[in-house]
Protein backbone atom coordinates (compact mmCIF):
# COMPACT_ATOMS: atom_id res chain seq x y z
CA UNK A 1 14.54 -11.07 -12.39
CA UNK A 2 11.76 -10.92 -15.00
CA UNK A 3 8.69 -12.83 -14.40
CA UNK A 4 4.85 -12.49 -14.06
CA UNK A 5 5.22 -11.32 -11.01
CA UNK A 6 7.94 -8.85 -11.40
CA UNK A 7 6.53 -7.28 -14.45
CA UNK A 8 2.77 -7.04 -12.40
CA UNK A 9 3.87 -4.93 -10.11
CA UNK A 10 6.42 -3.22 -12.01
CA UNK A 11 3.28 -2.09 -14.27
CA UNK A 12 1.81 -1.01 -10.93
CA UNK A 13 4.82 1.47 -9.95
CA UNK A 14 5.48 2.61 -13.09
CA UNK A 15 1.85 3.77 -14.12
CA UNK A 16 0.77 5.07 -11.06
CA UNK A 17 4.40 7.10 -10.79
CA UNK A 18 2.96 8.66 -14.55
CA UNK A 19 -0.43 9.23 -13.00
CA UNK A 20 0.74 10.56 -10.03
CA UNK A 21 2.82 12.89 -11.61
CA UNK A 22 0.10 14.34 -14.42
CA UNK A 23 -1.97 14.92 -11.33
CA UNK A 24 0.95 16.97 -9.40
CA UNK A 25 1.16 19.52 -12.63
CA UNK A 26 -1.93 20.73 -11.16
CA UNK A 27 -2.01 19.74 -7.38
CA UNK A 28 0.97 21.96 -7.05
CA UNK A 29 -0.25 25.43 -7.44
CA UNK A 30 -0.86 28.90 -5.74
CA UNK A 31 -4.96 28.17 -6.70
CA UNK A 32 -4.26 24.97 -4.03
CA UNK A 33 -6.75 26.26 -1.01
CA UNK A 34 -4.87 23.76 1.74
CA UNK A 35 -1.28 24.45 0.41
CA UNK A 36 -0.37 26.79 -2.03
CA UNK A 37 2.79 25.48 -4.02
CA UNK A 38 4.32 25.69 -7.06
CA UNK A 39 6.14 22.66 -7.05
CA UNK A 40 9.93 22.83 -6.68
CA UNK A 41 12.64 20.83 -8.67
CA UNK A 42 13.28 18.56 -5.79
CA UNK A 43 9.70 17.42 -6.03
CA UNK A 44 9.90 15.90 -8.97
CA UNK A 45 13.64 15.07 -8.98
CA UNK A 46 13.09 12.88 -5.57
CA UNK A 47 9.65 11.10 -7.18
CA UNK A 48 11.66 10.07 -10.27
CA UNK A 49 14.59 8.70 -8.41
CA UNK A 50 11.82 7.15 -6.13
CA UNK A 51 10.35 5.51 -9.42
CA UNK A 52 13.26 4.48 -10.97
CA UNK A 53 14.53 2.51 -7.64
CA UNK A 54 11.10 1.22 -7.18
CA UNK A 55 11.86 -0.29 -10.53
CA UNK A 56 15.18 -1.29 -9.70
CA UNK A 57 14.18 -3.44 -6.45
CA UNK A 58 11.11 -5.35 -8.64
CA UNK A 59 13.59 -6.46 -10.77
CA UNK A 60 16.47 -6.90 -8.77
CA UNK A 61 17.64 -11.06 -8.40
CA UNK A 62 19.81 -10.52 -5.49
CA UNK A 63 19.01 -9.55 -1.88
CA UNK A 64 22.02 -6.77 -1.95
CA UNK A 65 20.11 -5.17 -4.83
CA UNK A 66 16.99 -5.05 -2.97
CA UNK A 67 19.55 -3.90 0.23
CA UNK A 68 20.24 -0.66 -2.34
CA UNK A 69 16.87 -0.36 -3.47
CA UNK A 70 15.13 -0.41 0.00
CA UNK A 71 17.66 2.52 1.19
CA UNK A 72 17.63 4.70 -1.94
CA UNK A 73 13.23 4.29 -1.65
CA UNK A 74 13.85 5.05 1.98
CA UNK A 75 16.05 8.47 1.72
CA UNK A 76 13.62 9.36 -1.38
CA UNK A 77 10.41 9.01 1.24
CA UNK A 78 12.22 11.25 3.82
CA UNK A 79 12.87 14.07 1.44
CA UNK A 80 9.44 13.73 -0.15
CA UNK A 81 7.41 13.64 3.25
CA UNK A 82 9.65 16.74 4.55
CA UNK A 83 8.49 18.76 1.50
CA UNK A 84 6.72 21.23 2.95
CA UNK A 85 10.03 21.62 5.40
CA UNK A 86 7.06 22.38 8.53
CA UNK A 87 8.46 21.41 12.08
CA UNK A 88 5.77 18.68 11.80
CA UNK A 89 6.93 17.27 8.20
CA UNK A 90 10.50 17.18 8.88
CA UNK A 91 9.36 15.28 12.61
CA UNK A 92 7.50 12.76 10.50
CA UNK A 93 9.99 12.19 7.75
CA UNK A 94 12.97 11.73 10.23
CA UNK A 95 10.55 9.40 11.80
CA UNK A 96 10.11 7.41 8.59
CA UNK A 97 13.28 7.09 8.15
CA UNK A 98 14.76 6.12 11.46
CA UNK A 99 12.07 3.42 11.84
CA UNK A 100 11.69 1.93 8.52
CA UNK A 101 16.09 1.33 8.56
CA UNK A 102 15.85 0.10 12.38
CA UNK A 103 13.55 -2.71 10.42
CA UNK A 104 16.19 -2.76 7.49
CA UNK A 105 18.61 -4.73 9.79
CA UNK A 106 16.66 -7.49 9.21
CA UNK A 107 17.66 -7.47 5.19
CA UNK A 108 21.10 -7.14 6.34
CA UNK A 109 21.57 -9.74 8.09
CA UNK A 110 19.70 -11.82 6.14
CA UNK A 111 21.71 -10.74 3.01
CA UNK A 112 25.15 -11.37 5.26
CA UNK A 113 24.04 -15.04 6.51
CA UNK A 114 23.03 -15.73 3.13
CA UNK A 115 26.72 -15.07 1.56
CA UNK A 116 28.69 -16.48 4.54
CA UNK A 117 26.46 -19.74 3.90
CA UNK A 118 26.39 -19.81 0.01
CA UNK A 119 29.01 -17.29 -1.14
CA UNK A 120 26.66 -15.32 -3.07
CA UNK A 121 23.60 -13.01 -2.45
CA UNK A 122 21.42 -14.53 -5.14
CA UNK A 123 17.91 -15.03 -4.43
CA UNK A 124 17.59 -18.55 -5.51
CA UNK A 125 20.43 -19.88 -3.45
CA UNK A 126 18.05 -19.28 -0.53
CA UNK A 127 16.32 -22.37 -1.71
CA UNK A 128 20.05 -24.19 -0.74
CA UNK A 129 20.70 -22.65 3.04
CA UNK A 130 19.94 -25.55 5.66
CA UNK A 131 16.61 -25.50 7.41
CA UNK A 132 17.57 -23.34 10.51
CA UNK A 133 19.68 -20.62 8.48
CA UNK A 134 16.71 -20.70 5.54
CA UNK A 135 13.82 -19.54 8.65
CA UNK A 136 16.06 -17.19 9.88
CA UNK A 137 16.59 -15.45 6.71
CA UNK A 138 13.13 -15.64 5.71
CA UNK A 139 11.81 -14.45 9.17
CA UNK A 140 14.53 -11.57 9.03
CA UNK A 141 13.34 -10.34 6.17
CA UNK A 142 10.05 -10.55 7.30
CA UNK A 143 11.17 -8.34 9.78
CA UNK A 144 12.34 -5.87 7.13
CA UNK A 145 8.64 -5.60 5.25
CA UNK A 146 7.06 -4.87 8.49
CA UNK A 147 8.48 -2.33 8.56
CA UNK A 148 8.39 -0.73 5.03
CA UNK A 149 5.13 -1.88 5.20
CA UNK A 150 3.63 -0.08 8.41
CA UNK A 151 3.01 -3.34 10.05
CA UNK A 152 3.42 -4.20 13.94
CA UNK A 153 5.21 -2.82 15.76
CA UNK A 154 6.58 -0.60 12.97
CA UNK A 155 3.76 1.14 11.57
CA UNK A 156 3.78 4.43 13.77
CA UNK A 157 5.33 5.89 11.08
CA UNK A 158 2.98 5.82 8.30
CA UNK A 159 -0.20 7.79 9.30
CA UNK A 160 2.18 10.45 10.51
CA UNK A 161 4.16 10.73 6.91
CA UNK A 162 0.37 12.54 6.16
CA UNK A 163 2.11 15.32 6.24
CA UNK A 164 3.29 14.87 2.82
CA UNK A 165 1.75 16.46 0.03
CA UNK A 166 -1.00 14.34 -1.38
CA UNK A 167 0.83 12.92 -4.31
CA UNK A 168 3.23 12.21 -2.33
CA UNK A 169 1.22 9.89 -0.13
CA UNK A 170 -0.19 8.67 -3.00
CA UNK A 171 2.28 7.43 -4.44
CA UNK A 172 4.56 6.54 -1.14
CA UNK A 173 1.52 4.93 0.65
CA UNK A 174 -0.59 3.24 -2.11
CA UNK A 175 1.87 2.38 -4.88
CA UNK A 176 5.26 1.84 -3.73
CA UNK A 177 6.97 2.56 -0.55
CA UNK A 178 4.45 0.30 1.88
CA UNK A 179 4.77 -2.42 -0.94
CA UNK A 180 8.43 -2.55 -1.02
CA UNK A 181 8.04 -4.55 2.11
CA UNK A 182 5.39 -7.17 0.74
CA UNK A 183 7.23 -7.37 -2.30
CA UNK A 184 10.26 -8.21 -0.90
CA UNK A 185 8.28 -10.85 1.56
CA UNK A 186 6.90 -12.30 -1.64
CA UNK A 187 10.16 -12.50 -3.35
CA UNK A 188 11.61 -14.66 -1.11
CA UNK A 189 9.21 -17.19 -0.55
CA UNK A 190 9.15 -17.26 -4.15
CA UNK A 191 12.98 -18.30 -4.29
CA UNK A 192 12.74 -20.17 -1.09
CA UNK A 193 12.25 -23.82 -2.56
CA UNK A 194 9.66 -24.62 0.47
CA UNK A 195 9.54 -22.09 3.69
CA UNK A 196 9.21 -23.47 7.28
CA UNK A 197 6.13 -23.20 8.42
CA UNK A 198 7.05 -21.00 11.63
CA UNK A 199 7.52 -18.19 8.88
CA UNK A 200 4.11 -18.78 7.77
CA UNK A 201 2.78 -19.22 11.58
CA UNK A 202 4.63 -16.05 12.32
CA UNK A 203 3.65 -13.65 9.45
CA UNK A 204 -0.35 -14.86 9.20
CA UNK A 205 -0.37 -13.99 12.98
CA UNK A 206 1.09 -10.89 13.13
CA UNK A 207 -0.87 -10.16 9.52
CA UNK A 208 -4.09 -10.45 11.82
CA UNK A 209 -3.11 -8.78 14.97
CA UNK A 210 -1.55 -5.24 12.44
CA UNK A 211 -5.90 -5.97 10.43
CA UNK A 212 -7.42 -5.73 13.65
CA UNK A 213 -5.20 -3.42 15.32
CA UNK A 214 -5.36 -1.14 11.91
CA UNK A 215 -9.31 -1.41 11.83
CA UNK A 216 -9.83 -0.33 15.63
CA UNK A 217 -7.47 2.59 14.88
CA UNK A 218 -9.59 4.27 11.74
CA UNK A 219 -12.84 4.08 13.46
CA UNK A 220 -11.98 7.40 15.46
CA UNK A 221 -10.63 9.52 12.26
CA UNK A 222 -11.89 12.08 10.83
CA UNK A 223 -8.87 13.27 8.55
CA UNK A 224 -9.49 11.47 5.31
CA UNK A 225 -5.68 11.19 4.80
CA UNK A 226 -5.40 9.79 7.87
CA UNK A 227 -8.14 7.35 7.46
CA UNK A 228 -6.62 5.67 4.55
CA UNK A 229 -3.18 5.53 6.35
CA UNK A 230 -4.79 3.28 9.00
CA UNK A 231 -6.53 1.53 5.98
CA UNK A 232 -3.28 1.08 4.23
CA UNK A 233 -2.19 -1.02 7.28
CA UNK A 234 -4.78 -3.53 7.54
CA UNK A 235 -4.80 -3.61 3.11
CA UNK A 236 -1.28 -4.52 3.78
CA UNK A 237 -2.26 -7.18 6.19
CA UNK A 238 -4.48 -8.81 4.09
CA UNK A 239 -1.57 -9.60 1.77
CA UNK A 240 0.99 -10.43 4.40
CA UNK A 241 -1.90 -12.82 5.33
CA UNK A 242 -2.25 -14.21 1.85
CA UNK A 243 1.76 -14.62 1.03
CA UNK A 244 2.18 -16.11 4.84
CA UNK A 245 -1.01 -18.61 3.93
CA UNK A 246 0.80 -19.79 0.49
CA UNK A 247 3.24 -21.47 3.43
CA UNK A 248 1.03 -24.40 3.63
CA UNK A 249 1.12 -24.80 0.27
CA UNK A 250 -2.07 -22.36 -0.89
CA UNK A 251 -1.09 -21.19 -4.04
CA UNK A 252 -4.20 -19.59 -4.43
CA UNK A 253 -3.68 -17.48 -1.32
CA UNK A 254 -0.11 -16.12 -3.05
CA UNK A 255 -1.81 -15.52 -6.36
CA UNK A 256 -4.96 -13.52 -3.93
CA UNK A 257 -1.90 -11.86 -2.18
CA UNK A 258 -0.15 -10.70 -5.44
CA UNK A 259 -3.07 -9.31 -7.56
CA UNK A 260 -3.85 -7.10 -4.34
CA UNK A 261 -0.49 -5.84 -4.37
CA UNK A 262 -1.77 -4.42 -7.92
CA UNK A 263 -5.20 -3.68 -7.07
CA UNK A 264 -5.34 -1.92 -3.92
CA UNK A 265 -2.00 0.24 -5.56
CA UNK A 266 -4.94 1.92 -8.15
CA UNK A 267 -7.90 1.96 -5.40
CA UNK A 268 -5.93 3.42 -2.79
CA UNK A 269 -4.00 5.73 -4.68
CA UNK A 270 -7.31 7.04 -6.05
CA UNK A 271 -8.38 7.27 -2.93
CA UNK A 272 -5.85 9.24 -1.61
CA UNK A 273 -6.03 11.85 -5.14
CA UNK A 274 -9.47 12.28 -4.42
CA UNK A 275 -8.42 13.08 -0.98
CA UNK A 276 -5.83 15.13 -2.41
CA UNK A 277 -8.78 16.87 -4.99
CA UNK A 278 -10.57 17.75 -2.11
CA UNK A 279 -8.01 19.69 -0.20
CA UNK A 280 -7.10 21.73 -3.57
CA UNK A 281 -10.91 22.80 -4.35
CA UNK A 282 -12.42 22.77 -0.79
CA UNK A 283 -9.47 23.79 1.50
CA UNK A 284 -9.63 20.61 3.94
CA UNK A 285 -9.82 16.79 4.15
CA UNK A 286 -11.79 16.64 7.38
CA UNK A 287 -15.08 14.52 6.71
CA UNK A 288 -17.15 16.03 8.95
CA UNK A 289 -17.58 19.11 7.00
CA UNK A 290 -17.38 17.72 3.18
CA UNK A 291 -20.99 16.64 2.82
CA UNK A 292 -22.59 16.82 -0.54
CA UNK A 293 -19.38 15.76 -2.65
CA UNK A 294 -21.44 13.95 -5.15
CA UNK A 295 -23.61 17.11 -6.15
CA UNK A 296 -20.83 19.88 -6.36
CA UNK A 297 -18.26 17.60 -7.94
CA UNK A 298 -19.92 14.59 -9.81
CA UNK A 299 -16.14 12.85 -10.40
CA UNK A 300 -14.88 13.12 -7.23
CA UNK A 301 -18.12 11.54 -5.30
CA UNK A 302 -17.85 8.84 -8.17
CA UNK A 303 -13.86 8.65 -7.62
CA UNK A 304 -14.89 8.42 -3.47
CA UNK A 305 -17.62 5.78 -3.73
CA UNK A 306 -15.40 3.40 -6.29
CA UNK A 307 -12.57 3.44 -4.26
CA UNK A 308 -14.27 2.64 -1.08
CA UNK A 309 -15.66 -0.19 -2.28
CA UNK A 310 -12.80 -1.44 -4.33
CA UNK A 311 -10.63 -1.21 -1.17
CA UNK A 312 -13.36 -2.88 1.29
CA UNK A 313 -13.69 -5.70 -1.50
CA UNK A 314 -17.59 -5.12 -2.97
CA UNK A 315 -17.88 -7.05 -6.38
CA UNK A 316 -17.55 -5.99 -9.13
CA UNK A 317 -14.64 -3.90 -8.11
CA UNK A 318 -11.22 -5.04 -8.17
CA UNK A 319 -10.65 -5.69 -4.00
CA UNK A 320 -13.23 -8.23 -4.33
CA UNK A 321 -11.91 -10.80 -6.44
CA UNK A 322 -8.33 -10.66 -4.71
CA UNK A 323 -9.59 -10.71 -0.83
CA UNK A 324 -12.14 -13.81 -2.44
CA UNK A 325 -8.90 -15.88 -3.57
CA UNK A 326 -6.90 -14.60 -0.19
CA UNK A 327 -9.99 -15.82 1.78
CA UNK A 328 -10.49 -18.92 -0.08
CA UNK A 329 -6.89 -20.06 0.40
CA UNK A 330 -7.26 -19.32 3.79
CA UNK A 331 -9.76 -22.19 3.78
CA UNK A 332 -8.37 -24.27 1.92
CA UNK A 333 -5.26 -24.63 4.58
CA UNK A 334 -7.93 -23.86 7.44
CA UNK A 335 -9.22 -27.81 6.51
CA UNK A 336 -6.18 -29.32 7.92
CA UNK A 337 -4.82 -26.08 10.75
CA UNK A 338 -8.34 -24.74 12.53
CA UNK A 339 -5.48 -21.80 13.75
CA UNK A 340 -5.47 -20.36 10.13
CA UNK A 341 -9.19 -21.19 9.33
CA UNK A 342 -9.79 -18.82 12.63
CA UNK A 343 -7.22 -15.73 10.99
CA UNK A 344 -9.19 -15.93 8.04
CA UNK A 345 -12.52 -15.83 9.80
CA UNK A 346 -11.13 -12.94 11.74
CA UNK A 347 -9.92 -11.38 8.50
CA UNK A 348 -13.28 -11.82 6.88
CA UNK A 349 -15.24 -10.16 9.66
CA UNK A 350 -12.95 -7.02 9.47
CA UNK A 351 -13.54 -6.76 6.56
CA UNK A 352 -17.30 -6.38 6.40
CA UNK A 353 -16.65 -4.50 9.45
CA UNK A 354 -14.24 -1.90 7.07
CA UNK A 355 -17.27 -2.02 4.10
CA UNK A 356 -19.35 -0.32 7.11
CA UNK A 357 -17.56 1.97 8.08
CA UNK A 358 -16.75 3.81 4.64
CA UNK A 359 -20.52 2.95 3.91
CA UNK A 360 -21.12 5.68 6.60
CA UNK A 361 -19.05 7.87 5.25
CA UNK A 362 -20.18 8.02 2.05
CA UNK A 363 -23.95 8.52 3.70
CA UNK A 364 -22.43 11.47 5.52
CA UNK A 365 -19.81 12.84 2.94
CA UNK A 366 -21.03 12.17 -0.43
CA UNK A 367 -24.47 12.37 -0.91
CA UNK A 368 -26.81 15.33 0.53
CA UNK A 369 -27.16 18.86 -0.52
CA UNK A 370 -23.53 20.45 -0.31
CA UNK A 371 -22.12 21.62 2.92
CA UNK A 372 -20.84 25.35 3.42
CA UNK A 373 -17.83 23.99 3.05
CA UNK A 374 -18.05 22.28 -0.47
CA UNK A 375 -20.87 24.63 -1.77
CA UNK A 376 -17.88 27.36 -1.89
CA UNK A 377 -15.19 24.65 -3.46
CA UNK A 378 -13.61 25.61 -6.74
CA UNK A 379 -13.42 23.47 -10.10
CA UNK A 380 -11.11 20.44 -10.27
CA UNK A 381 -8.03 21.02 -13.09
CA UNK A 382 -9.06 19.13 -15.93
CA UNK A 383 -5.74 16.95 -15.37
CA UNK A 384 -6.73 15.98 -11.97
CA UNK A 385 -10.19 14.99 -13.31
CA UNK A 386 -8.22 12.93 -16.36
CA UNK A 387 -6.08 11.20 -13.67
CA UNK A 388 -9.32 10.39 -11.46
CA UNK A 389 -11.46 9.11 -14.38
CA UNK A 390 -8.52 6.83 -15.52
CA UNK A 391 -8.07 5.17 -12.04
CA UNK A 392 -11.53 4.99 -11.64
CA UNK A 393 -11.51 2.85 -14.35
CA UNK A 394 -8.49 1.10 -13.20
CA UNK A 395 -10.54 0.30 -9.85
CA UNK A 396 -12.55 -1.99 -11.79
CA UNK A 397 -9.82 -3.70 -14.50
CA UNK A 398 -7.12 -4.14 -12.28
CA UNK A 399 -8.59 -7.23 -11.00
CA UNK A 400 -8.96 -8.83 -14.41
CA UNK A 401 -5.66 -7.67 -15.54
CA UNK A 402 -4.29 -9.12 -12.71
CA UNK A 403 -5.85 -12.05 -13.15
CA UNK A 404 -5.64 -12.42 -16.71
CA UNK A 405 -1.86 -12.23 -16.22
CA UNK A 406 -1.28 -14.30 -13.38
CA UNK A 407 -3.22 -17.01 -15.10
């Protein structure tokens, strides 16, 4: 299934899976101060196969292809989080796994009451199922995005798959694996013909509750990699939010939802490589101690001050113009159900609450004379740097690309 949206986001996977893996040439090496690695075969072997089936499920027309997709992505995360084979890593990639299938049972039996009903497993027959079969596909695979997507009450998993090298979550938790699940959301209210509006009721709610519940949760971190895990979640939210507003017929909030699918996949993932940057060259990812990022390493207090403000939505950077057209749609249907107008409020407020919080951080972290800690850091490889620069760059564009293309 080719189509604007399709070839968006396959853009998205595909170029941040070439990024990612410029940047691991380097990442993985015995000069790495947090974890010295050379990066084995099954490193790269498992992020290619997790590229290629990220591809595969974009394009996929049929709910059993995304069924394939969804598990190959799924036993692909588990090997990739478990790299490091610690007792910790192979806890939180068995956890991944066990709790992102548990959620898959939602795609399956959405994919077996669509073919008992219609005799095949196309997406566009969904558009054909009567009114009571059509919500209870679309609301089971809701079910299954939660919980690729870290949403309530399936996100324990993600912040614990930190355990994965950096790359890793970069890739896994920016570009592709949490966005399997919004894609796949997106996908099928795009074949649906018209969704009931309990599916819309259902995911805008629960979008809010995982935004909130995601925002209180970062507050207390002080593990950078950790931080954007909770962040992921409520990023996530906000497009669950949008695609669940385009319900009510907001096609402004699905067109918000889809070009921050693409935009927070370059923010956050440069987030997380400058996170990555800093455990390489200072030895840790703990805040506290990585003051004065800016003066010992000009491109990575650049890299950490665009991406904060791309993700918390501060024009001109590319979060800004997507949560604008998410929130505006949320109006728009707020005019005729005060319910949604009070989501979006609630939505809005977290996230100037979110642009305050990394605001502090980057008081504390990134400006100021260097700390002990990143006075002694070492050079950034010059392909690290390359990758940074070019996704810094991307934090910015994205938003016009995006928009440019979706018209």
């Amino acid at each position: 299934c080719v189509d604007t949206v399709s070839a968006l986001v396959a853009v998205a996977v595909v170029a941040i899976g070439l990024l990612v893996a410029i940047y691991s040439g380097d990442y993985f090496s015995k000069d790495n101060r947090e974890h010295a690695d050379i990066g084995r075969r099954r490193f790269w072997a498992f992020l290619l196969v997790f590229i290629g089936a990220m591809a595969g499920l974009v394009f996929t027309s049929t709910l059993i292809g995304q069924l394939v997709f969804f598990e190959i992505t799924g036993a692909c995360s588990w090997a990739l989080i478990g790299y490091y084979e610690k007792p910790k890593s192979l806890a939180s990639a068995l956890k991944a796994l066990l709790v992102t299938h548990l959620a898959s049972l939602g795609l399956y039996l959405a994919a077996a009451l669509l073919v008992l009903n219609t005799g095949t497993f196309s997406l566009s027959a969904i558009a054909t199922l009567p009114v009571g079969v059509k919500t209870v596909v679309l609301l089971a695979i809701l079910v299954a995005a939660w919980g690729k997507s870290a949403q309530l009450p399936f996100h324990m998993w993600l912040p614990d798959a930190m355990e994965a090298p950096t790359p890793v979550s970069a890739y896994l938790h920016a570009a592709s694996m949490v966005k399997v699940g919004v894609y796949i959301y997106a996908r099928s209210l795009m074949s649906a013909g018209g969704a009931p509006e309990i599916v819309g009721w259902v995911g805008a709610t629960m979008a809010v509750v995982t935004l909130v519940y995601g925002f209180v949760m970062y507050l207390p971190q002080a593990d950078l990699k950790r931080l954007l895990a909770y962040s992921t979640i409520t990023q996530l939210a906000y497009i669950f939010l949008g695609l669940s507003l385009s319900v009510f017929g907001s096609k402004l909030a699905f067109d918000g939802a889809i070009a921050h699918v693409f935009n927070h996949a370059f923010a956050k993932t440069l987030f997380f490589l400058v996170a990555g940057a800093l455990s390489f060259t200072a030895g840790t990812r703990m805040l506290p101690v990585l003051r004065g990022i800016l003066a010992k390493s000009p491109v990575l207090g650049v890299g950490f001050v665009v991406a904060a403000l791309a993700i918390t939505g501060v024009p001109p950077f590319s979060g800004f113009f997507s949560k604008f057209a998410i929130f505006a749609g949320g109006f728009e249907v707020g005019a005729v159900h005060p319910a949604l107008l009070a989501l979006t409020v609630i939505a809005l407020l977290e996230s100037v609450g979110s642009f305050a919080w990394f605001l502090k951080w980057i008081g504390r972290s990134v400006v100021g004379a260097p700390s002990e800690t990143m006075a002694a850091a070492q050079p950034v490889p010059a392909a690290m740097k390359l990758v940074l620069v070019v996704l810094i760059v991307m934090a910015v564009a994205s938003s016009f690309i995006a928009t440019a293309w979706l018209g």
